[in-house]
C-alpha atoms as a PDB file:
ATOM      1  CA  UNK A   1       5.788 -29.436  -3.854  1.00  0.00           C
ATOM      2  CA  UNK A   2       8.345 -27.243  -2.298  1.00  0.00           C
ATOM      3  CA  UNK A   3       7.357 -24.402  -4.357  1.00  0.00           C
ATOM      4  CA  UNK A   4       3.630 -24.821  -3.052  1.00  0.00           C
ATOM      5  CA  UNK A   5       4.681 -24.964   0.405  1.00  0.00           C
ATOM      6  CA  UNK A   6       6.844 -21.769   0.100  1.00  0.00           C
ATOM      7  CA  UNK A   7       3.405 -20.332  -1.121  1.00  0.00           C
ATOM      8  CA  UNK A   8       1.166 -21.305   1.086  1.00  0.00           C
ATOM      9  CA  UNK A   9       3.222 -20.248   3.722  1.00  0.00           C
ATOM     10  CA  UNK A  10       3.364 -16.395   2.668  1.00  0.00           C
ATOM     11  CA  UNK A  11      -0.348 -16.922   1.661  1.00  0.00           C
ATOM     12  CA  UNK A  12      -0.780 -17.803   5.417  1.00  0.00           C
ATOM     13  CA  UNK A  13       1.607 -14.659   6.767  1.00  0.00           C
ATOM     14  CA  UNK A  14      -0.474 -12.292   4.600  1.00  0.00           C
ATOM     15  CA  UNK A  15      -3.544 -13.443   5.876  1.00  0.00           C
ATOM     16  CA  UNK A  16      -2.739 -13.258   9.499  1.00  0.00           C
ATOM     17  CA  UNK A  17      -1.173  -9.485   8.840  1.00  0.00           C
ATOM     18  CA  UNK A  18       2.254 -10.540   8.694  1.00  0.00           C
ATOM     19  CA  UNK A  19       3.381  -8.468   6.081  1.00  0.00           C
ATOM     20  CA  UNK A  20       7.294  -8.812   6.260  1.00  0.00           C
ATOM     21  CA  UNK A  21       7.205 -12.602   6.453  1.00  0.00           C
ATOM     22  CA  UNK A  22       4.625 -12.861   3.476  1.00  0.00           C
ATOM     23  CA  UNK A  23       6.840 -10.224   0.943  1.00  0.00           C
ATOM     24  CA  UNK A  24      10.077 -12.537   2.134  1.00  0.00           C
ATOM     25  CA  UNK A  25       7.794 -15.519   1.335  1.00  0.00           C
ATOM     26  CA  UNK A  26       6.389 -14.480  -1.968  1.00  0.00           C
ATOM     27  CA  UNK A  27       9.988 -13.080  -3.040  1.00  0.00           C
ATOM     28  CA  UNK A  28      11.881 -16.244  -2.088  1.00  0.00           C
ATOM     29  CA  UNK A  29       8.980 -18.586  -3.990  1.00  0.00           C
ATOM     30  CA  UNK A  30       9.468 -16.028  -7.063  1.00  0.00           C
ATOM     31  CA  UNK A  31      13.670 -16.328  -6.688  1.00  0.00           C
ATOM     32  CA  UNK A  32      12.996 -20.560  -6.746  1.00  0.00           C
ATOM     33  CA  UNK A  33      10.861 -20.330  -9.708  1.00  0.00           C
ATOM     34  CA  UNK A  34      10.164 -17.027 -11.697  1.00  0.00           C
ATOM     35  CA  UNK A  35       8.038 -18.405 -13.528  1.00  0.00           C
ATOM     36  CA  UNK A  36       5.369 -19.225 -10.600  1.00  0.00           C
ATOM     37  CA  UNK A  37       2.501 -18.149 -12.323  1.00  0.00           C
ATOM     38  CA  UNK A  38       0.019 -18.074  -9.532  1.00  0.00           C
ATOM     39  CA  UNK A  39       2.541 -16.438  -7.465  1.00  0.00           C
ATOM     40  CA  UNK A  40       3.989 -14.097 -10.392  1.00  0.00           C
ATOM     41  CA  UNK A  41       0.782 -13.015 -12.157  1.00  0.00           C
ATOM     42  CA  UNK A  42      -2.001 -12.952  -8.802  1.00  0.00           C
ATOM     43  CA  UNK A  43      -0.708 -13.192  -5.374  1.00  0.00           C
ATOM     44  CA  UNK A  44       2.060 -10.885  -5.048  1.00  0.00           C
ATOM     45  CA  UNK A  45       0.710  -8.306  -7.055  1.00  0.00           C
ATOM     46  CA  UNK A  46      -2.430  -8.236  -4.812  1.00  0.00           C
ATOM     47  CA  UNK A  47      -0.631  -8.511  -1.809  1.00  0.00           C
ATOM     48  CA  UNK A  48       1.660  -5.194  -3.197  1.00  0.00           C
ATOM     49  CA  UNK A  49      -1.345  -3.403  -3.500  1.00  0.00           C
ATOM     50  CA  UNK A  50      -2.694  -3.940  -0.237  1.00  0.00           C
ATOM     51  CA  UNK A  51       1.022  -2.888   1.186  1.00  0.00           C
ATOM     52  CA  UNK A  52       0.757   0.300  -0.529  1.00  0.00           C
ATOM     53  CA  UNK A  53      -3.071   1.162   0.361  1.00  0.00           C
ATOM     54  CA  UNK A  54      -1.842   0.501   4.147  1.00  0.00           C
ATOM     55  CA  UNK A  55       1.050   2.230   3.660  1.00  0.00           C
ATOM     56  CA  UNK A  56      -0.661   5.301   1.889  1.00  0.00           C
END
């Protein structure tokens, strides 16, 4: 359960644009459990991504 809170929160950060609190979120889910698949293989990736494109 912890693991899906630490989720949604980040989840909730990215979607309200804030994009510091969401990578600390998605990295400190990922350091819990590595093997957070949803997180791991979806989520983070995307939300990389859309960093980047803002960033570029």
């Amino acid at each position: 359960m912890y693991l899906q809170l630490l989720f949604l929160e980040a989840h909730c950060n990215e979607l309200l644009g804030n994009t510091d609190l969401a990578r600390k979120g998605y990295e400190k889910a990922l350091k819990t459990e590595p093997n957070f698949k949803l997180v791991r293989d979806k989520y983070y990736p995307d939300f990389l991504k859309k960093i980047r494109k803002l960033i570029a």
